[in-house]
Protein backbone atom coordinates (compact mmCIF):
# COMPACT_ATOMS: atom_id res chain seq x y z
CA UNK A 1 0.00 0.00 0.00
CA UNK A 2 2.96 2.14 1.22
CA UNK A 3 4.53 1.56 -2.62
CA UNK A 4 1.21 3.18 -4.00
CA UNK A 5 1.34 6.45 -2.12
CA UNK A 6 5.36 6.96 -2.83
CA UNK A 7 4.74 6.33 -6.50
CA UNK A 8 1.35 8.91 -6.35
CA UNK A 9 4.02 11.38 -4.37
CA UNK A 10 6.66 11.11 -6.55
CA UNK A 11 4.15 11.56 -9.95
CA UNK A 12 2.81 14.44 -7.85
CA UNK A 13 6.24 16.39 -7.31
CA UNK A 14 7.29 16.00 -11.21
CA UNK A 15 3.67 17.02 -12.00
CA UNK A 16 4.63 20.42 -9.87
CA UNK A 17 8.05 20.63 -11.02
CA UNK A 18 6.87 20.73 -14.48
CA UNK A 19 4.39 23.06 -14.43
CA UNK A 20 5.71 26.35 -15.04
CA UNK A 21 7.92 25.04 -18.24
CA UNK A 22 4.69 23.76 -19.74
CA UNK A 23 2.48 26.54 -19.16
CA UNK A 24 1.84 26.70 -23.39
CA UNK A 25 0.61 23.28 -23.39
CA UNK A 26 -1.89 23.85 -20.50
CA UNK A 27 -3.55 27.05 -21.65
CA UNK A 28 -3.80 25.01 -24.54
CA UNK A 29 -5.62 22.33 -23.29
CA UNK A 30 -7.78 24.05 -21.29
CA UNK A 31 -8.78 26.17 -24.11
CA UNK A 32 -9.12 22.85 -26.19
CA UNK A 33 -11.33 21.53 -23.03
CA UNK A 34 -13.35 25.07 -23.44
CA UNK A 35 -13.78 24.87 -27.46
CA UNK A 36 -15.41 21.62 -27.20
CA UNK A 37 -18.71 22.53 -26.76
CA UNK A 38 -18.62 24.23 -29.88
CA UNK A 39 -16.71 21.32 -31.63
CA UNK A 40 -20.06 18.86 -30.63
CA UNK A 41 -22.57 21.43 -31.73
CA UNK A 42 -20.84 21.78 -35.13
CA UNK A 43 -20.46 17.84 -35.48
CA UNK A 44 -24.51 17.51 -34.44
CA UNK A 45 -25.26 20.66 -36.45
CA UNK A 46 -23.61 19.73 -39.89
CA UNK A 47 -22.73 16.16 -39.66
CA UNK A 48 -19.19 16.38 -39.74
CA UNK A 49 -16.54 14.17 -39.02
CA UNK A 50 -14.40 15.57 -35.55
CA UNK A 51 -11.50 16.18 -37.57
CA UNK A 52 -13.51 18.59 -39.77
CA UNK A 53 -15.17 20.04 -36.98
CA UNK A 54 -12.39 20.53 -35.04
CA UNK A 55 -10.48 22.28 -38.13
CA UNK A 56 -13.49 24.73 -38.65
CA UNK A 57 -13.53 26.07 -34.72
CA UNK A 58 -9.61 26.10 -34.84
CA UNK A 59 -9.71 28.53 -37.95
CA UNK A 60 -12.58 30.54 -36.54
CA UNK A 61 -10.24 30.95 -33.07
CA UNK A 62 -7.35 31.77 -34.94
CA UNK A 63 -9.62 34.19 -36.56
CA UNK A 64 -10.70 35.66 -33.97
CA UNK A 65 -7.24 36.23 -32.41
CA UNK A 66 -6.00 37.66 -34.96
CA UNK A 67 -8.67 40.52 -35.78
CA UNK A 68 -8.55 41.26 -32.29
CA UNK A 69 -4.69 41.21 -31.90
CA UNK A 70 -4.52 43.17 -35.25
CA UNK A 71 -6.97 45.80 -34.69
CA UNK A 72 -5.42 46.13 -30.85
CA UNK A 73 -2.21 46.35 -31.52
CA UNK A 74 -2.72 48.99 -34.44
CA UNK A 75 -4.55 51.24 -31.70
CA UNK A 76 -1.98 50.57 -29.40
CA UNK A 77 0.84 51.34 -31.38
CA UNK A 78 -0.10 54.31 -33.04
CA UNK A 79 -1.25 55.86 -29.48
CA UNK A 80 2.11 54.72 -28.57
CA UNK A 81 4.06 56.45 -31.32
CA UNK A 82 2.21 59.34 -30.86
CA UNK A 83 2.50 59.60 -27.00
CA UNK A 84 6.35 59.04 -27.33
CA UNK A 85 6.49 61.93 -29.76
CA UNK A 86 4.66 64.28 -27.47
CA UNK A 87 6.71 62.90 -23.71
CA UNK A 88 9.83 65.30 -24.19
CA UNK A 89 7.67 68.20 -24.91
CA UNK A 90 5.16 67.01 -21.62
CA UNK A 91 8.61 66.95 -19.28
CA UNK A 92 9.11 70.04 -20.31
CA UNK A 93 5.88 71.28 -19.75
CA UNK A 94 5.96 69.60 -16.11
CA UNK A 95 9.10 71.00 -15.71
CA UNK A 96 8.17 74.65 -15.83
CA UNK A 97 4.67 74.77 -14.90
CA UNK A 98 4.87 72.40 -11.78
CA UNK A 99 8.91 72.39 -10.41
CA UNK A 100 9.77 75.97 -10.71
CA UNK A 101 6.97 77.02 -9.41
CA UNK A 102 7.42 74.80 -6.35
CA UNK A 103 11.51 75.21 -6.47
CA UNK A 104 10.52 79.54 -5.82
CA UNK A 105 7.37 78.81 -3.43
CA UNK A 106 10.18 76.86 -1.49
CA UNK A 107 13.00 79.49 -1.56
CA UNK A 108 10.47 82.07 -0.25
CA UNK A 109 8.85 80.32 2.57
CA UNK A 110 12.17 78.28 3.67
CA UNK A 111 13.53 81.58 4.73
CA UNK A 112 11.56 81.30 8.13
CA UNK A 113 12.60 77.55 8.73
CA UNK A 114 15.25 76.23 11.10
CA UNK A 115 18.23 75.09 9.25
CA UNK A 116 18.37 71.57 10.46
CA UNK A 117 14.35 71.71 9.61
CA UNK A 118 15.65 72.42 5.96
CA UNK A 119 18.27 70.12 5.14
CA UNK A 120 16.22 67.33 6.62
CA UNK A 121 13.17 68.16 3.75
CA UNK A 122 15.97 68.96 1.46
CA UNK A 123 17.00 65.32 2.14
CA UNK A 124 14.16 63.92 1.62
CA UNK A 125 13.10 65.15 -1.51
CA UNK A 126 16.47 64.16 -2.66
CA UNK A 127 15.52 60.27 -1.06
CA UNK A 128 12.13 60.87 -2.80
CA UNK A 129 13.85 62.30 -6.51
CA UNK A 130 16.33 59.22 -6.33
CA UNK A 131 13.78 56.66 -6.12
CA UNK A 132 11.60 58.04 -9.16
CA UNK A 133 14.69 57.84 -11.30
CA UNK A 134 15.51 54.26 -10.09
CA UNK A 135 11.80 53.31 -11.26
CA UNK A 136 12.36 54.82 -14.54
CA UNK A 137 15.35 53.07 -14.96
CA UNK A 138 13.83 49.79 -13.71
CA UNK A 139 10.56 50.87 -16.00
CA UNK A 140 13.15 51.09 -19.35
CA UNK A 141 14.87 47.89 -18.37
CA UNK A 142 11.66 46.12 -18.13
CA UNK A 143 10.16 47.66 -21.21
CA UNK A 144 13.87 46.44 -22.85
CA UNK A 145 13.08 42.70 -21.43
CA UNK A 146 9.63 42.57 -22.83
CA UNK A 147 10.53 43.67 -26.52
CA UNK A 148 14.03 40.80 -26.04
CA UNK A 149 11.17 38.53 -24.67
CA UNK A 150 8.84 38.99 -27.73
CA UNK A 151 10.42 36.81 -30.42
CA UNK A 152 10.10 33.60 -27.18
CA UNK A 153 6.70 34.45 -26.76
CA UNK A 154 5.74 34.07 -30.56
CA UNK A 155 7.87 30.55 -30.17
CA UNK A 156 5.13 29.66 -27.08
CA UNK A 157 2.37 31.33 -28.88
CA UNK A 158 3.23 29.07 -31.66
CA UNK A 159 3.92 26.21 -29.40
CA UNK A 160 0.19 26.67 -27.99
CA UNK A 161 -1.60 26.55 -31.22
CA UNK A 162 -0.28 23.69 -32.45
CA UNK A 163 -0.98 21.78 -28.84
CA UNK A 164 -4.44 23.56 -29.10
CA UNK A 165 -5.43 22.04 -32.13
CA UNK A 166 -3.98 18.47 -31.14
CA UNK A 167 -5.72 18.52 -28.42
CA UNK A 168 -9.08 19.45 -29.89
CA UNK A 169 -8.59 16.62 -32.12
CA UNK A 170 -7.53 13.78 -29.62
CA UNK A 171 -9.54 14.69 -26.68
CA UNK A 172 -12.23 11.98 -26.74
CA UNK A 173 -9.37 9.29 -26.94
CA UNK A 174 -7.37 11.00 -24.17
CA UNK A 175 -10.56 10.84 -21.92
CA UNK A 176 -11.31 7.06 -22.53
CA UNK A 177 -7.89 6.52 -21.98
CA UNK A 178 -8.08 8.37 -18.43
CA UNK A 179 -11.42 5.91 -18.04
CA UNK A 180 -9.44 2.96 -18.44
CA UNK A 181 -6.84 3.50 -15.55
CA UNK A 182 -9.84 4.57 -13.22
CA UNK A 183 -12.36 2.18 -11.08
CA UNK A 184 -16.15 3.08 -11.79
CA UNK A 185 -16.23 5.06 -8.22
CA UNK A 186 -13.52 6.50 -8.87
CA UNK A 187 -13.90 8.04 -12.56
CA UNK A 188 -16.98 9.08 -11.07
CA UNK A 189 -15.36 11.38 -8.48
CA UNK A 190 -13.01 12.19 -10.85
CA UNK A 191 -15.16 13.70 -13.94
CA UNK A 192 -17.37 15.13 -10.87
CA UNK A 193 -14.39 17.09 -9.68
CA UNK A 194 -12.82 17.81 -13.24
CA UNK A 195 -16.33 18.94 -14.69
CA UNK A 196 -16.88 21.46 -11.75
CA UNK A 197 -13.13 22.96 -11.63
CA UNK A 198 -13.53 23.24 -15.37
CA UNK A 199 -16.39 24.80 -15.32
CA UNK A 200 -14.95 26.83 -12.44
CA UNK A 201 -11.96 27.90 -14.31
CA UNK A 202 -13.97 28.92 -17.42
CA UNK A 203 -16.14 31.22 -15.30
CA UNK A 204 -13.16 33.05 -13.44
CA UNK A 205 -11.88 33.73 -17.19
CA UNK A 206 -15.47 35.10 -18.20
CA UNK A 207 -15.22 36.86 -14.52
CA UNK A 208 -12.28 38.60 -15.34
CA UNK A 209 -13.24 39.23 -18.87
CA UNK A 210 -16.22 41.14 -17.71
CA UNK A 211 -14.64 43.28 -14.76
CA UNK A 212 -11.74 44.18 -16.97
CA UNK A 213 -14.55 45.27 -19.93
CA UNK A 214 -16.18 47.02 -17.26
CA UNK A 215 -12.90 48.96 -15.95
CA UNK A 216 -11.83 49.51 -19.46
CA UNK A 217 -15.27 50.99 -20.27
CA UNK A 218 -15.58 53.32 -17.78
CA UNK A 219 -12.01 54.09 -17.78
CA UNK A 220 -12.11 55.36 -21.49
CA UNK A 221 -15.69 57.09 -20.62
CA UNK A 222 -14.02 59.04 -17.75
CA UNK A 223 -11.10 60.01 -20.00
CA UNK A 224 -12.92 60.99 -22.82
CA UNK A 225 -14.93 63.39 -20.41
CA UNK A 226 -11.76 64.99 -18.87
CA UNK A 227 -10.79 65.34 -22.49
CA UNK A 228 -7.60 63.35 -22.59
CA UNK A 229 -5.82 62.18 -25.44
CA UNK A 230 -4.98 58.51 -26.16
CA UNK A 231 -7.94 57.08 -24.23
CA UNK A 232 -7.80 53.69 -25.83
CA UNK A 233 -4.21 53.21 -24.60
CA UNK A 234 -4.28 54.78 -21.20
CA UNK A 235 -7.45 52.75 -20.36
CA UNK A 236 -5.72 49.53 -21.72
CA UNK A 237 -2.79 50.56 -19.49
CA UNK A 238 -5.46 50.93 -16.60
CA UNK A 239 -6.84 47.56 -16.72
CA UNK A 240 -3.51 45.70 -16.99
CA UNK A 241 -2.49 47.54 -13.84
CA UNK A 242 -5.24 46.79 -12.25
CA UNK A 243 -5.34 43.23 -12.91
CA UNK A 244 -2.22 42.87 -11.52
CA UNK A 245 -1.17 41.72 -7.97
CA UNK A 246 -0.23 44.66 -5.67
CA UNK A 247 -1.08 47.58 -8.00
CA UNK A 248 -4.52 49.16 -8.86
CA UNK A 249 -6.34 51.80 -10.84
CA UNK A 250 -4.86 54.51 -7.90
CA UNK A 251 -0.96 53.35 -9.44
CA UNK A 252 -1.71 55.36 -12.21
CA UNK A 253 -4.58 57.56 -11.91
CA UNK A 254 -3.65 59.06 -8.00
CA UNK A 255 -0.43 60.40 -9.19
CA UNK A 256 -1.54 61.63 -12.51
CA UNK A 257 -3.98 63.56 -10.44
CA UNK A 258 -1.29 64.94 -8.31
CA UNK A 259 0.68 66.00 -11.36
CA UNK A 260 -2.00 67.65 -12.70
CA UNK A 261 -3.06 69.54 -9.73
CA UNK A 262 0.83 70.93 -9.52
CA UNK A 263 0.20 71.86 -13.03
CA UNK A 264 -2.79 73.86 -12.04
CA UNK A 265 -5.13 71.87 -14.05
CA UNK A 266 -7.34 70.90 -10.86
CA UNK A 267 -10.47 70.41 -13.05
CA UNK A 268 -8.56 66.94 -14.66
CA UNK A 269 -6.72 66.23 -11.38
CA UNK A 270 -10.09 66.16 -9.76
CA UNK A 271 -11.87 64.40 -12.51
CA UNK A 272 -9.03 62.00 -12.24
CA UNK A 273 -9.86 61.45 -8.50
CA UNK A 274 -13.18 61.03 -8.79
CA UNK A 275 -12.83 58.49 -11.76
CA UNK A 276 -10.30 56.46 -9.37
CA UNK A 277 -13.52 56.61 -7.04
CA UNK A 278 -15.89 55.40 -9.15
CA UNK A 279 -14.23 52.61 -10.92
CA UNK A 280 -12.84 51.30 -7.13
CA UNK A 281 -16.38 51.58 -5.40
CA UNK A 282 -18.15 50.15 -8.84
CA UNK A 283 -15.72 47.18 -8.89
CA UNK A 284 -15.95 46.17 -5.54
CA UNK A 285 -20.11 46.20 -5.26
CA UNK A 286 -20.21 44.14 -8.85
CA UNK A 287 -17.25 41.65 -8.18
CA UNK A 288 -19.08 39.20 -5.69
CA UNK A 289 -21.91 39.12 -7.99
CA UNK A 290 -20.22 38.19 -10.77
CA UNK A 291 -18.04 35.92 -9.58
CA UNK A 292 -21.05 34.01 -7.92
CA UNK A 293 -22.62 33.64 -10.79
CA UNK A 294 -19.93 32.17 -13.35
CA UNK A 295 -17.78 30.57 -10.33
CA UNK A 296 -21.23 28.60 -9.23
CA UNK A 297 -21.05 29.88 -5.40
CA UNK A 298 -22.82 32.25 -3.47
CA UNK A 299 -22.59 36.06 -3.31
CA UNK A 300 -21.76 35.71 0.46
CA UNK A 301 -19.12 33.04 -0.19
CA UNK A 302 -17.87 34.63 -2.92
CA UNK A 303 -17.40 37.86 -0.47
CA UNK A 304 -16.21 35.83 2.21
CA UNK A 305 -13.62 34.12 0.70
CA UNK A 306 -12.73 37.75 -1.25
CA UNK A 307 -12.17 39.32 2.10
CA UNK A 308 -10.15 36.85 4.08
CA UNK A 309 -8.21 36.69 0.96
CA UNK A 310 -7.79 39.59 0.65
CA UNK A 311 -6.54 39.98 4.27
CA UNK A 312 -4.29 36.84 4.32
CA UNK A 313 -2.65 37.15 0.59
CA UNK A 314 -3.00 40.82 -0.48
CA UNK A 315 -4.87 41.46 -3.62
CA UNK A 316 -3.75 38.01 -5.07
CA UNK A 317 -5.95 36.18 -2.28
CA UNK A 318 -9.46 38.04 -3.57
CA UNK A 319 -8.74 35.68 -7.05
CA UNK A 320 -7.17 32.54 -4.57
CA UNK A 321 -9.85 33.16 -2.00
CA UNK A 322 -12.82 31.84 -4.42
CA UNK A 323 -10.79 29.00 -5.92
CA UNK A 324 -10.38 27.80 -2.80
CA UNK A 325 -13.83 27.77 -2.00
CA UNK A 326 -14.86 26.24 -5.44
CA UNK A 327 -12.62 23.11 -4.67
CA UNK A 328 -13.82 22.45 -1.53
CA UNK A 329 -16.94 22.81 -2.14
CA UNK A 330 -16.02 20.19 -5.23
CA UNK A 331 -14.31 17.72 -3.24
CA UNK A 332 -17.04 18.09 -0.39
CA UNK A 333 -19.90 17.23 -3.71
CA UNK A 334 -17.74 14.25 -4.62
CA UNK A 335 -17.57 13.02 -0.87
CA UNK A 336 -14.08 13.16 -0.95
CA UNK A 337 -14.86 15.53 1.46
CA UNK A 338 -17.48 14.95 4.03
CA UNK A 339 -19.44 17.36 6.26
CA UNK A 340 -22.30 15.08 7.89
CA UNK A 341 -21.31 15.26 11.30
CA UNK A 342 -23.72 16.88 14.10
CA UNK A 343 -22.90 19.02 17.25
């Protein structure tokens, strides 16, 4: 029996181990696992053969992709180009409407301060100055890493398709093959628990698919009030910050606000503020909802396991938080897990 659990150990640590190098091949089967449906209706629909079928969805993803890539990136880089053309000239700008006019406020009111009151700001600012120009650098060298990393992430990209549409084409044999190692009871459990983290996973996708459409749409409504330029861009840049661990909307629209209220532009510093504001309060009341209904658990779980989360993981542990809870509650549906006891 012992021999059993070292051997399910040992699969288990190479299983982990591998992981991250085969990250390609497992977006690609769990979009493969997600494109099925349509692959069944098309073979019902029209009769085809799965190879046929599974051609016609893989073109019509690929498709897809690539409008959306195309059309995306155009937008992008042309915003890009033109935003790059226009930064000297806004440093500039900064430079004369917001530092001088702070460097001369500060030469006429330091007059009164104690010296030792002085040199301690002084060193501060020059603590403060320091680390900006450390983030730029770090901000260059990053942008530098992700155009080297470009021409590896076509490779994968590549890598992914290919495994995508093997996968589409081999996935009833792969599951009757899983069948055959399996007891009855056991492939039982184990399609109950596969079916509902599936299902699971597809719904946190559509989750975050819909509360970064939402944040991108009111993003690029807010801008396009305050009348800035390049909304399409900054608003893209606004929802990749914000899906990120750690950072948020405020990373980029607090201290835009702040430069624009030392530029004396209060009315977009303000509107800047209040968009910050809005998109924080309208995200938090919608994000229970919506994850309850495509992650299959309650609103109150789904806030639950958000907030403690949250609290134990940082902003990572509100998308942990309900995974956790959607396994459990799996395993506890399978009786791997049981709950029947009484106090």
């Amino acid at each position: 029996m012992w021999k059993k659990w070292v051997w399910t150990a040992a699969i288990a640590v190479i299983i982990l181990f591998l992981v991250p190098y085969s990250l390609p091949l497992i977006f690609a089967f769990l979009t493969a696992v997600m494109l099925e449906g349509m692959v069944q209706w098309i073979i019902k629909r029209f009769s085809f053969k799965r190879l046929q079928a599974v051609i016609a969805v893989f073109i019509g993803y690929v498709l897809l992709l690539g409008v959306i890539g195309y059309n995306l990136i155009s937008i992008i880089a042309h915003q890009a180009v033109s935003l790059s053309q226009r930064t000297p000239t806004f440093v500039k700008d900064f430079y004369r409407t917001a530092i001088l006019p702070l460097m001369g406020k500060w030469e006429f009111y330091s007059k009164n301060f104690p010296h030792e009151v002085i040199l301690q700001i002084e060193d501060t600012i020059e603590k403060n100055v320091n680390s900006l120009d450390s983030f730029l650098q770090q901000l260059i060298n990053g942008t530098i890493n992700l155009l080297t990393a470009i021409p590896g992430f076509l490779i994968e990209f590549l890598v992914y398709l290919i495994a995508l549409f093997l996968f589409s084409l081999e996935l009833p044999k792969l599951k009757l093959k899983l069948e055959s190692h399996l007891k009855e009871q056991t492939r039982q459990k184990v399609f109950l628990v596969g079916g509902q983290l599936a299902k699971a996973g597809v719904g946190f996708l559509k989750a975050q698919v819909i509360l970064s459409l939402v944040t991108f749409i009111m993003a690029m409504t807010g801008l396009s009030i305050l009348g800035v330029k390049y909304t399409v861009l900054l608003s893209l840049l606004i929802v990749i910050v914000d899906i990120l661990p750690i950072l948020g909307t405020g990373s980029v629209l607090v201290p835009w606000a702040v430069i624009a209220i030392l530029q004396d532009n209060n009315f977009l510093g303000i509107g800047l503020i209040i968009l910050f504001f809005v998109i924080t309060i309208v995200r938090r009341v919608i994000e229970p909802k919506i994850y309850s209904s495509n992650l299959g658990i309650s609103p109150l779980a789904s806030l639950v396991s958000m907030y403690i989360g949250l609290k134990l993981l940082g902003i990572a542990g509100v998308f942990i938080g309900p995974i956790f809870v959607i396994i459990f509650d799996t395993l506890r549906k399978a009786n791997i897990i049981q709950m029947n006891f009484k106090i």
